[in-house]
N, C-alpha and C. Protein backbone atom coordinates (compact mmCIF):
# COMPACT_ATOMS: atom_id res chain seq x y z
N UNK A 1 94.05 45.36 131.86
CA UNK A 1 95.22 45.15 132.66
C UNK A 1 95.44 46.39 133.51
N UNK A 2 96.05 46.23 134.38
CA UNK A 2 96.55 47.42 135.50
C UNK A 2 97.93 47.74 135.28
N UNK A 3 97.89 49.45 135.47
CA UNK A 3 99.24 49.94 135.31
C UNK A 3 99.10 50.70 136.82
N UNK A 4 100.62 50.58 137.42
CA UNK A 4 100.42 51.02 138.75
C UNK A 4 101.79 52.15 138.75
N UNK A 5 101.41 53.53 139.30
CA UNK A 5 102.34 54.33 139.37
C UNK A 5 103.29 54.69 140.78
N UNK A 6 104.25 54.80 141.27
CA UNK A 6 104.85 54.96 142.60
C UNK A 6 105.81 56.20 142.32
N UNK A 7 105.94 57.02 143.50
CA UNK A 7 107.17 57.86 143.68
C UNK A 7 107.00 59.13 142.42
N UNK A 8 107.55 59.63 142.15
CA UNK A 8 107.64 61.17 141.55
C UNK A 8 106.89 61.36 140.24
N UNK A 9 106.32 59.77 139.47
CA UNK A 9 105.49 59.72 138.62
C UNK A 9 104.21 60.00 139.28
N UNK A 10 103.77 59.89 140.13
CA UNK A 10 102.37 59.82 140.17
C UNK A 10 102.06 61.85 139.88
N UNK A 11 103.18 61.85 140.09
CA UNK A 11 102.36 63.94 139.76
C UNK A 11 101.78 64.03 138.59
N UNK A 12 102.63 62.93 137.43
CA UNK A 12 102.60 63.30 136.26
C UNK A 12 100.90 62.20 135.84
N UNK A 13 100.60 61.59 136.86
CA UNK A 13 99.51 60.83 136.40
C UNK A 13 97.82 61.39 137.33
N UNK A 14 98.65 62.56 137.91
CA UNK A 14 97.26 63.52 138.36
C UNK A 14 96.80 62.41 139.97
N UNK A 15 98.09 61.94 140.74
CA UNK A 15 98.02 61.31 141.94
C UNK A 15 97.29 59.86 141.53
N UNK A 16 97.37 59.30 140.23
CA UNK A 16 96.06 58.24 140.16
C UNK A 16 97.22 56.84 140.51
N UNK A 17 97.13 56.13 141.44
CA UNK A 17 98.03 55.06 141.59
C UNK A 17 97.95 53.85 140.62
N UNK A 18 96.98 53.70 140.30
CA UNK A 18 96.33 52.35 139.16
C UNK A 18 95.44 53.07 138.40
N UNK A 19 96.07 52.75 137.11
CA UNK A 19 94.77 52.57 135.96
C UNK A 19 94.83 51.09 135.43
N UNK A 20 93.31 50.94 134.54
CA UNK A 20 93.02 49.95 133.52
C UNK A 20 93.27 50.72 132.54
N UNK A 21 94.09 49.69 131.87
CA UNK A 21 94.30 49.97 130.57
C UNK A 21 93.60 49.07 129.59
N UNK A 22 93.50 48.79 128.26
CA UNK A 22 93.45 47.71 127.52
C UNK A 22 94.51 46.66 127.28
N UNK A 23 94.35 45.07 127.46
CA UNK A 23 96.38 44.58 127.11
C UNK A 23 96.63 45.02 125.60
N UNK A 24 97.30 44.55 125.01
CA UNK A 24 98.34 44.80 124.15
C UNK A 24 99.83 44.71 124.31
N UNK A 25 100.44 44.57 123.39
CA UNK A 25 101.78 44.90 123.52
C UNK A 25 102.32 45.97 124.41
N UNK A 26 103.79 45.78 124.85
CA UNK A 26 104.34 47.08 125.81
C UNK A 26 104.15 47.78 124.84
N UNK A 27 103.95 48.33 124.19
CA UNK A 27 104.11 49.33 122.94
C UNK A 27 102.84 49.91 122.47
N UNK A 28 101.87 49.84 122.77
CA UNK A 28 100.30 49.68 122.82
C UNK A 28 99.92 50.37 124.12
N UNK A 29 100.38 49.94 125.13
CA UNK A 29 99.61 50.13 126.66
C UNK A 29 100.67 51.39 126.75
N UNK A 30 102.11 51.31 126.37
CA UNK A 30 102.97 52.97 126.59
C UNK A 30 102.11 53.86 126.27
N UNK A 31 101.43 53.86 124.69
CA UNK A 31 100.76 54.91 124.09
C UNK A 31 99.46 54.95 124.13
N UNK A 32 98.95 54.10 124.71
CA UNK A 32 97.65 54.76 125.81
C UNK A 32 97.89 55.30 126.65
N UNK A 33 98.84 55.22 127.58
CA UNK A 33 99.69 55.79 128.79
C UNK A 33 99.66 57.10 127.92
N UNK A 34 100.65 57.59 127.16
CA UNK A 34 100.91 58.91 126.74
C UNK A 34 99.76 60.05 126.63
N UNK A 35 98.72 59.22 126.28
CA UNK A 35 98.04 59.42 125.16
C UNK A 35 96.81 60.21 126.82
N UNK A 36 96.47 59.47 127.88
CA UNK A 36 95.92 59.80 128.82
C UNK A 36 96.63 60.30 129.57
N UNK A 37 97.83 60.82 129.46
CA UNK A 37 98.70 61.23 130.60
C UNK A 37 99.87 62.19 129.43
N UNK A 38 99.42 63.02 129.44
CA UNK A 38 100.38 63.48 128.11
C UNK A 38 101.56 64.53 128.99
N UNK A 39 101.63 64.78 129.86
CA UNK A 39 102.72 65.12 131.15
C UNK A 39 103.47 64.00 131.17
N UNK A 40 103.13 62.97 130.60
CA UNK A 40 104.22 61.72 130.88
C UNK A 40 105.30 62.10 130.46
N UNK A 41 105.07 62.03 128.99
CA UNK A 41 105.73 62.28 127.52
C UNK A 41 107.63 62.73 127.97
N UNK A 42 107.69 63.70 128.35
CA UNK A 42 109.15 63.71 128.98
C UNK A 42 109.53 63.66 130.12
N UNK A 43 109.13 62.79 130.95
CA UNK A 43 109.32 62.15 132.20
C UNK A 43 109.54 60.85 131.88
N UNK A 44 108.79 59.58 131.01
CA UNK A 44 109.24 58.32 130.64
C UNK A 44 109.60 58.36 129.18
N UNK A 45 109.94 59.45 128.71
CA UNK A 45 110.31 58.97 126.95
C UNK A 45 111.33 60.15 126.78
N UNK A 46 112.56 59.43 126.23
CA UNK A 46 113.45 60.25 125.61
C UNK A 46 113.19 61.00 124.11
N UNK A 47 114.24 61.51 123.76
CA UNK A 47 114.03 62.54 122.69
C UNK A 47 113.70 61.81 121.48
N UNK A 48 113.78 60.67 121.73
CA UNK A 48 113.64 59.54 120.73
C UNK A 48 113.04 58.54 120.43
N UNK A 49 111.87 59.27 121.77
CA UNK A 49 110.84 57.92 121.68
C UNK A 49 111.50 56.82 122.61
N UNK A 50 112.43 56.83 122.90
CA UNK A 50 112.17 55.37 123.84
C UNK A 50 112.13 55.36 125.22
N UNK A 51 111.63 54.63 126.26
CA UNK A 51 111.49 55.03 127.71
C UNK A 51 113.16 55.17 128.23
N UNK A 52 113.03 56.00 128.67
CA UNK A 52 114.01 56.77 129.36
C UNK A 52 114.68 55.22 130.35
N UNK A 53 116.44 55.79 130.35
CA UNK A 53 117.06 54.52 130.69
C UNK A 53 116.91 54.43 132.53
N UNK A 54 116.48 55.42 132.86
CA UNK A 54 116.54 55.64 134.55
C UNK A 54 114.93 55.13 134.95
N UNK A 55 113.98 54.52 134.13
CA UNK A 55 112.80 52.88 134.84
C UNK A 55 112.81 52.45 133.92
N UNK A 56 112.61 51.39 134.54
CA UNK A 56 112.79 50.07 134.05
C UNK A 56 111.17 49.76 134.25
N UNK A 57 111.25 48.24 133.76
CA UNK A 57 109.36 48.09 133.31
C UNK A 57 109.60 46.78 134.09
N UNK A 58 108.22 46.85 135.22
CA UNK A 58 108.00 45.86 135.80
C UNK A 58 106.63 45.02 135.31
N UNK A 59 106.47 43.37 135.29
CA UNK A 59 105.60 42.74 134.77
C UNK A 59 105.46 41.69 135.92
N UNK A 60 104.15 42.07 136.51
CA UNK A 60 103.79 40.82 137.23
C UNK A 60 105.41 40.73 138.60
N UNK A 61 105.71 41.27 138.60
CA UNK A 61 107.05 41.50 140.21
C UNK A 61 108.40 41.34 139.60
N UNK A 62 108.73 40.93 138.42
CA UNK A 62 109.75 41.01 137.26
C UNK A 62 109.97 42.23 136.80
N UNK A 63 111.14 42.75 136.58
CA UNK A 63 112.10 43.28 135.95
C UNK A 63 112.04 42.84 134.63
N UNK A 64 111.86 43.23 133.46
CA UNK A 64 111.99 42.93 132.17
C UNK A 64 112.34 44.15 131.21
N UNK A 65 113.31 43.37 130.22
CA UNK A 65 113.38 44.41 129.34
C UNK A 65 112.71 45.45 128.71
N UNK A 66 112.84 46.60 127.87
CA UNK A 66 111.49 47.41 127.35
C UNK A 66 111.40 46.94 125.73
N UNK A 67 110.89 45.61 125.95
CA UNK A 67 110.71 44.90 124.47
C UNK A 67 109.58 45.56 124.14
N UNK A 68 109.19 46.42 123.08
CA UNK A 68 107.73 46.67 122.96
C UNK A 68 106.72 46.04 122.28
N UNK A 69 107.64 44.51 121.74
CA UNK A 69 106.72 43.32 121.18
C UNK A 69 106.02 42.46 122.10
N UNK A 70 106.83 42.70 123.50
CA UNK A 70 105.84 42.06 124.17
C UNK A 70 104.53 42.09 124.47
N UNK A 71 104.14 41.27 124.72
CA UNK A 71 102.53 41.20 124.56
C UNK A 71 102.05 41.09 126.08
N UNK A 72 101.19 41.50 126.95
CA UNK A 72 100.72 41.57 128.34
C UNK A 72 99.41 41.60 128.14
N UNK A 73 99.04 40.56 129.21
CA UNK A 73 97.48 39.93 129.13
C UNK A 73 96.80 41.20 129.85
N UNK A 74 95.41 40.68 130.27
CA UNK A 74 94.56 41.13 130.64
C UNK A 74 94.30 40.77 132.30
N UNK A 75 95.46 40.39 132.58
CA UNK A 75 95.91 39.85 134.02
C UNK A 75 97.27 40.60 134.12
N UNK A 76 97.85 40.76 133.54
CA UNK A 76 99.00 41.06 133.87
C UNK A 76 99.08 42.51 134.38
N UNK A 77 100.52 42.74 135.39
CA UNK A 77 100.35 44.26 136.64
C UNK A 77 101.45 44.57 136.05
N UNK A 78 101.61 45.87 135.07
CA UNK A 78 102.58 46.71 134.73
C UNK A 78 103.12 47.46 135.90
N UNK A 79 104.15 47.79 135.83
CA UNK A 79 104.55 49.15 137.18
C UNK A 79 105.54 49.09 136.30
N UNK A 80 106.49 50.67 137.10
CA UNK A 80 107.68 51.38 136.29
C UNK A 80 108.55 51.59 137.68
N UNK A 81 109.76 50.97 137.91
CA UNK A 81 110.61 51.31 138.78
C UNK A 81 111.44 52.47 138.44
N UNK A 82 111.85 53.51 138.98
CA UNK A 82 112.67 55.02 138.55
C UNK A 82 113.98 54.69 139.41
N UNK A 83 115.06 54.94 138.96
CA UNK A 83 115.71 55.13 139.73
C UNK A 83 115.98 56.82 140.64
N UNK A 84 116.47 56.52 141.50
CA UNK A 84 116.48 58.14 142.37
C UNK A 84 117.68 58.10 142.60
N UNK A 85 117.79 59.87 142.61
CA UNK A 85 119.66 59.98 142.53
C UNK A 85 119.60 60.93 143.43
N UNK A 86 120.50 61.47 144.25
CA UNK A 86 120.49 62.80 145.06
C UNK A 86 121.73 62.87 145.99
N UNK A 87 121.53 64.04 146.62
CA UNK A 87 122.50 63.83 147.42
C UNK A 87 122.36 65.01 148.76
């Protein structure tokens, strides 16, 4: 499956816009994410392990919760929307 990065993440993914991942659960493909990108780690995960409340997880052009039982094929296009704040 493809994970696609946009906007202030991609520093943390070494400029790479798409990777393949293996599917699995959201919870599976996060910690391959971590796991190849270990700059992630406090940029999408709070102190507590869970993805940080400022992106949200996109599936296939959907907005979906960060269920990490969900399961995502071998077709399916992860992305992470961030929100941006400034002024």
């Amino acid at each position: 499956m493809e994970v696609h990065f946009s906007g202030l993440l991609l520093r943390f993914t070494d400029y790479e816009r798409t990777v393949t991942v293996p599917p699995g659960t959201v919870e599976e493909v996060l910690e391959v994410l971590r796991l190849r990108f270990p700059q992630l780690e406090s940029v999408l995960w709070d102190g507590h392990g869970e993805l940080r409340r400022v992106h949200r997880l996109v599936v296939n052009g959907e907005v979906v919760p960060p269920d990490p039982t969900r399961v995502l094929s071998g077709t399916d296009r992860l992305e992470f929307l961030t929100a941006v704040a400034g002024g």
